[in-house]
Protein backbone atom coordinates (compact mmCIF):
# COMPACT_ATOMS: atom_id res chain seq x y z
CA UNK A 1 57.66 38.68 3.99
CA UNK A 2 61.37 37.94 2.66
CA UNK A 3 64.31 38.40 5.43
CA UNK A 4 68.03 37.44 5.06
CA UNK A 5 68.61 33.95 3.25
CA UNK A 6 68.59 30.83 4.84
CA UNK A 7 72.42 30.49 4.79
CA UNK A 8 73.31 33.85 5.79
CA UNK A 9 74.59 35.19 9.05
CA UNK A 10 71.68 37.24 10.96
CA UNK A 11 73.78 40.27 11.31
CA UNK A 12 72.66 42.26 15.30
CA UNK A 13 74.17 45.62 16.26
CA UNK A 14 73.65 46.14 20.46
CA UNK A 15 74.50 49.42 21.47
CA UNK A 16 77.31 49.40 24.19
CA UNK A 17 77.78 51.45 26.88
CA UNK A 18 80.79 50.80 29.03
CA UNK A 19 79.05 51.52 32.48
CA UNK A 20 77.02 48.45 31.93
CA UNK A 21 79.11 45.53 30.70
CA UNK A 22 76.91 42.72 32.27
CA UNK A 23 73.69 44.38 30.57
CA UNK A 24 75.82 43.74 27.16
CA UNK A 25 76.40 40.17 28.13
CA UNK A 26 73.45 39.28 29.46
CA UNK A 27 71.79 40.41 26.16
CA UNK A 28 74.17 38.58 23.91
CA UNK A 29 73.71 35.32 25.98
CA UNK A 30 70.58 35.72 25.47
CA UNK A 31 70.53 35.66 21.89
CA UNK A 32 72.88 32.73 21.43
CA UNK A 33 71.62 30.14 23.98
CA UNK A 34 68.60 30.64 21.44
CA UNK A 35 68.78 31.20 18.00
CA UNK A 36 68.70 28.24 15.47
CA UNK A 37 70.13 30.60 12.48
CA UNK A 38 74.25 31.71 12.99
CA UNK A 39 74.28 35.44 14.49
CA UNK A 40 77.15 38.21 13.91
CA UNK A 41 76.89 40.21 16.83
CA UNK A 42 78.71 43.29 17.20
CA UNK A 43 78.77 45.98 19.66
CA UNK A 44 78.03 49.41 18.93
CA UNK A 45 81.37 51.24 20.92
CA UNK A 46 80.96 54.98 20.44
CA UNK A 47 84.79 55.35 20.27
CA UNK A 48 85.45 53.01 17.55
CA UNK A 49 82.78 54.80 15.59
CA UNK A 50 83.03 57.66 13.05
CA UNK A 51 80.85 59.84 14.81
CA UNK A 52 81.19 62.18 18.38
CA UNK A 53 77.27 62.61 19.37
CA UNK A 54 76.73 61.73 22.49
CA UNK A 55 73.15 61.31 23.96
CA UNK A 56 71.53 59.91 27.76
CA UNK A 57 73.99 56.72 26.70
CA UNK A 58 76.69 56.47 24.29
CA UNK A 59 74.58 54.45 21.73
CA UNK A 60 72.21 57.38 21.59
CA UNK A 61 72.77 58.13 17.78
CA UNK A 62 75.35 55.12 17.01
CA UNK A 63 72.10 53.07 16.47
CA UNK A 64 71.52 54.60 13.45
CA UNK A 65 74.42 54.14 11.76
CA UNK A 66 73.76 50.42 11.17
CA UNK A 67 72.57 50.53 7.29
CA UNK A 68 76.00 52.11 6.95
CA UNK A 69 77.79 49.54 8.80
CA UNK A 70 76.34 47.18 7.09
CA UNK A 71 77.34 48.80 3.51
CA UNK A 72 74.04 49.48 2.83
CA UNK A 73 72.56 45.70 2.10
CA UNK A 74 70.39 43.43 3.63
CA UNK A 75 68.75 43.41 7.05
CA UNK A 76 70.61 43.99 9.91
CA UNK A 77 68.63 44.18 13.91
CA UNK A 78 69.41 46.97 16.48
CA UNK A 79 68.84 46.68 20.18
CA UNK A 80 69.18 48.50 23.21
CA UNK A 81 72.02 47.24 25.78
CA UNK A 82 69.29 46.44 28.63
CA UNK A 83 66.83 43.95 26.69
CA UNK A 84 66.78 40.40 27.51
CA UNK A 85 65.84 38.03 24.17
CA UNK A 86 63.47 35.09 25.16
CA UNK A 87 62.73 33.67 21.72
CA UNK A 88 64.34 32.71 18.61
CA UNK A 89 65.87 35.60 16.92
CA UNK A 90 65.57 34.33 13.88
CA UNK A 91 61.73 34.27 14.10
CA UNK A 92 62.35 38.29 14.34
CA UNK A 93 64.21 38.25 10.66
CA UNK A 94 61.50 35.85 9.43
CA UNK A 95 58.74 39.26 9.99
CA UNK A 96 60.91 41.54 7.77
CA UNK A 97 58.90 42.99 4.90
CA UNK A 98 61.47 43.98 1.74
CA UNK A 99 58.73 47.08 1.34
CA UNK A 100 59.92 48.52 4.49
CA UNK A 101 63.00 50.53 4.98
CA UNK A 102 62.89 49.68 8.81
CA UNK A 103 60.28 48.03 10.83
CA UNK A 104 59.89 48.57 14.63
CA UNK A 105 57.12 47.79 17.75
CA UNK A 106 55.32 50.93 17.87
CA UNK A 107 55.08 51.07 21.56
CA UNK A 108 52.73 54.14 23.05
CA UNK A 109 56.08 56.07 23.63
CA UNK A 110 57.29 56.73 20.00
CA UNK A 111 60.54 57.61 21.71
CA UNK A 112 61.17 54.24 22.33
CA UNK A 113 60.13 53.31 18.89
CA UNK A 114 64.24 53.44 17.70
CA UNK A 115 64.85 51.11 20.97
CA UNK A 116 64.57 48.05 19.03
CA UNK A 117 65.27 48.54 14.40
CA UNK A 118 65.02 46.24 12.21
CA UNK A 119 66.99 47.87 9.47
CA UNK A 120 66.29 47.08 5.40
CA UNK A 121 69.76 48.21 5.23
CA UNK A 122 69.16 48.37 1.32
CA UNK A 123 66.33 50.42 1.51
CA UNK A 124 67.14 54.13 -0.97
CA UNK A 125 65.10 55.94 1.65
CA UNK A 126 68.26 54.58 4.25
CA UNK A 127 71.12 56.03 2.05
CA UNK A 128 70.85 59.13 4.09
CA UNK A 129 71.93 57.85 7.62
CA UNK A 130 75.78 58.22 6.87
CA UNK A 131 78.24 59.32 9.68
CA UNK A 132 78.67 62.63 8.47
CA UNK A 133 74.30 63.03 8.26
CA UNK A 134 73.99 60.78 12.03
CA UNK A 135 76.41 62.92 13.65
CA UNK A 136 74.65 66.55 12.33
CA UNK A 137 71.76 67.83 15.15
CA UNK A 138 70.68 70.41 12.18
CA UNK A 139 70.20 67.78 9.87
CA UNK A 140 69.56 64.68 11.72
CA UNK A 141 67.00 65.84 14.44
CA UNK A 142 64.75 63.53 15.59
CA UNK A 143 65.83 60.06 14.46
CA UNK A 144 64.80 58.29 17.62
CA UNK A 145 60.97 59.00 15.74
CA UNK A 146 62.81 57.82 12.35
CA UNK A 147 62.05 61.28 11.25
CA UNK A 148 63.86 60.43 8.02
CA UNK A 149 61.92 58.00 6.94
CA UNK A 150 57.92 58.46 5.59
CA UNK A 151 55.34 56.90 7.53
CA UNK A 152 54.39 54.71 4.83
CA UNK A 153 58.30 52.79 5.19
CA UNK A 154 58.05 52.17 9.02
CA UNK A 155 56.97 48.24 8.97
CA UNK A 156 55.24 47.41 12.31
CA UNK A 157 56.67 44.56 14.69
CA UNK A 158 54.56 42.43 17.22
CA UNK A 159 54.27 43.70 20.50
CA UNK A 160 55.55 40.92 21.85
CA UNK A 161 59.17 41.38 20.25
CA UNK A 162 59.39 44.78 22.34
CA UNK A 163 57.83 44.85 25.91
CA UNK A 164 58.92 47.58 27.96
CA UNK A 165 59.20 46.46 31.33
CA UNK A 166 57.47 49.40 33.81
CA UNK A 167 55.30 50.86 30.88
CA UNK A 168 53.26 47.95 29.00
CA UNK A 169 50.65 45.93 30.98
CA UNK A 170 52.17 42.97 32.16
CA UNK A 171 53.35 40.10 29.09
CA UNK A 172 54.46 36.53 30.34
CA UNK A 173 54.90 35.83 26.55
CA UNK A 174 57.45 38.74 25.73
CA UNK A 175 59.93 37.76 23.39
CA UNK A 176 62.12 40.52 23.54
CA UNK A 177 62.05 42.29 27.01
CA UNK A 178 63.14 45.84 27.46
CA UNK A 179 64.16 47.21 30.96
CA UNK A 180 64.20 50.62 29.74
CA UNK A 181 63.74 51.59 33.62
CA UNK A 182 67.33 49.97 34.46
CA UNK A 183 67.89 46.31 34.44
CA UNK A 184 67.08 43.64 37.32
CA UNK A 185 71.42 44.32 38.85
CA UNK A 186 70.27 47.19 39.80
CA UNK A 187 68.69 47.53 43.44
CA UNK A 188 66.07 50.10 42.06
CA UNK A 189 64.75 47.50 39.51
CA UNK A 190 65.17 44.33 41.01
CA UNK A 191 61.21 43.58 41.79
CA UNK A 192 60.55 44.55 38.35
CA UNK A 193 58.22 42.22 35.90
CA UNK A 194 60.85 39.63 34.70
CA UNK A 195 63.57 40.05 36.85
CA UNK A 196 63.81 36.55 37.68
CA UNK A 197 64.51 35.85 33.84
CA UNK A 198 66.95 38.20 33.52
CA UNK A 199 68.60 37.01 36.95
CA UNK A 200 68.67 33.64 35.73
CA UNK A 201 69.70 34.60 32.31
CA UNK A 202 72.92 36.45 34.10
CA UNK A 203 73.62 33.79 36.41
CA UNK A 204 74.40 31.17 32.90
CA UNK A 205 76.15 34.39 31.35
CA UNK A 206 78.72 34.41 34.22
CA UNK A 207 78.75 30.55 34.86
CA UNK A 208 81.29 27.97 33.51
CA UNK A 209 81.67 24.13 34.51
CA UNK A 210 84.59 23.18 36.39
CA UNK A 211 88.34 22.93 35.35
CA UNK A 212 88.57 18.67 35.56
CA UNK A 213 84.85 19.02 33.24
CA UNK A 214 86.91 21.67 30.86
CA UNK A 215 90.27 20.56 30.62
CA UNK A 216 90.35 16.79 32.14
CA UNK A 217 90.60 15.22 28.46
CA UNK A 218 93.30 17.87 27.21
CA UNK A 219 96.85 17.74 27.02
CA UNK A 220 96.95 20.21 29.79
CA UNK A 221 95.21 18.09 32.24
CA UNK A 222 98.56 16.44 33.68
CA UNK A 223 99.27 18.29 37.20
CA UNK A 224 101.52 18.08 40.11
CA UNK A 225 100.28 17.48 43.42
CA UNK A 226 100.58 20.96 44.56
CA UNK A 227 98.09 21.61 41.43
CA UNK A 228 100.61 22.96 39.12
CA UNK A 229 99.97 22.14 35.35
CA UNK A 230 103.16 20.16 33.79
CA UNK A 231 103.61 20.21 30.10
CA UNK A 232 103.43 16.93 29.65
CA UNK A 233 101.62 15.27 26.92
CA UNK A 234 99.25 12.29 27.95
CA UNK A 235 98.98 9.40 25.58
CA UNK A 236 94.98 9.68 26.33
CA UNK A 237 94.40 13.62 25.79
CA UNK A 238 93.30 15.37 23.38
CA UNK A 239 93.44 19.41 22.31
């Protein structure tokens, strides 16, 4: 196994879909309270993209334009907006296997398969997933079963680093969580297996400590008694 280098940024592409900010959050908070390596994340916005396919979300086919994004080097990780990371994502990287052009979970529904990529960016069997190719239904028909790619190059993950929620037999040691049923917000989901994670994980995504724990110590921490903040400069605080 060889991933990224041990100084390099972990680089994580999470498809975006603007109905569901707090899914996109959530996820992202996720990652971060966690991971011992620095992350680049970056979302996946359909708009800012050079392509116009639009699928169930408006990730649908952006996913697959990651190897491009990433100039075609290194690894780079896609996931799904409603996943919930519960382990080191660096521990992910660590599986990635330079034989591979992309390694996945291969979960009973190969649909899902593309839900969760691990992308040898570098990979010559990857040159083909340019904007032009990703955005083509003649030519690019069935990437969601990485159609482009032979068998042979499609490294298998643990199951544990993709557990669909609704669809696997129940996992209290999922690392990666996928609601692909609709996450625990929504009233229709909100008994489902790890809810209470994700709850949780939402509730510190949303959260901050109070103003006088913030911004006691700073220069802006001099205030009126009607609470108005004067620009005056204590001889205590600090920026």
């Amino acid at each position: 196994m060889a991933g990224p280098p041990d100084d390099a940024l972990l680089p994580i592409h999470i498809g975006y879909d603007p109905r569901q900010p707090m899914a996109y959050n959530v996820l992202q908070q996720s990652i971060l309270r966690r991971s011992t390596r620095p992350v680049a994340i970056t979302p996946l916005v359909l708009e800012t993209l050079p392509i116009e396919r639009y699928g169930l979300t408006p990730f649908t086919f952006t996913r697959f334009l990651v190897p491009w994004l990433n100039g075609f080097d290194g690894w780079a990780l896609f996931l799904d907006l409603d996943m919930l990371v519960r382990a080191d994502i660096a521990e992910l990287f660590a599986l990635a296997d330079p034989d591979k052009a992309a390694m996945v979970t291969k979960l009973s529904m190969k649909l899902e398969w593309a839900s969760m990529i691990l992308f040898n960016c570098g990979h010559p069997a990857n040159a083909v997933l340019t904007p032009d190719y990703v955005d083509d239904p003649d030519r690019c028909v069935s990437p969601h079963e990485l159609d482009w790619l032979d068998p042979a190059l499609v490294g298998a993950l643990p199951a544990e680093w993709n557990h669909t929620v609704g669809y696997d037999a129940p996992r209290p040691d999922a690392k990666l969580v996928h609601f692909t049923q609709g996450v625990p917000l929504l009233p229709e989901t909100r008994e489902c297996e790890h809810a209470a994670s994700w709850m949780q994980e939402a509730q510190t995504a949303t959260s901050s400590r109070s103003w006088a724990d913030l911004m006691g110590r700073s220069i802006h921490a001099a205030r009126t008694k009607d609470g108005r903040v004067v620009p005056k400069l204590h001889p205590d605080a600090i920026a």
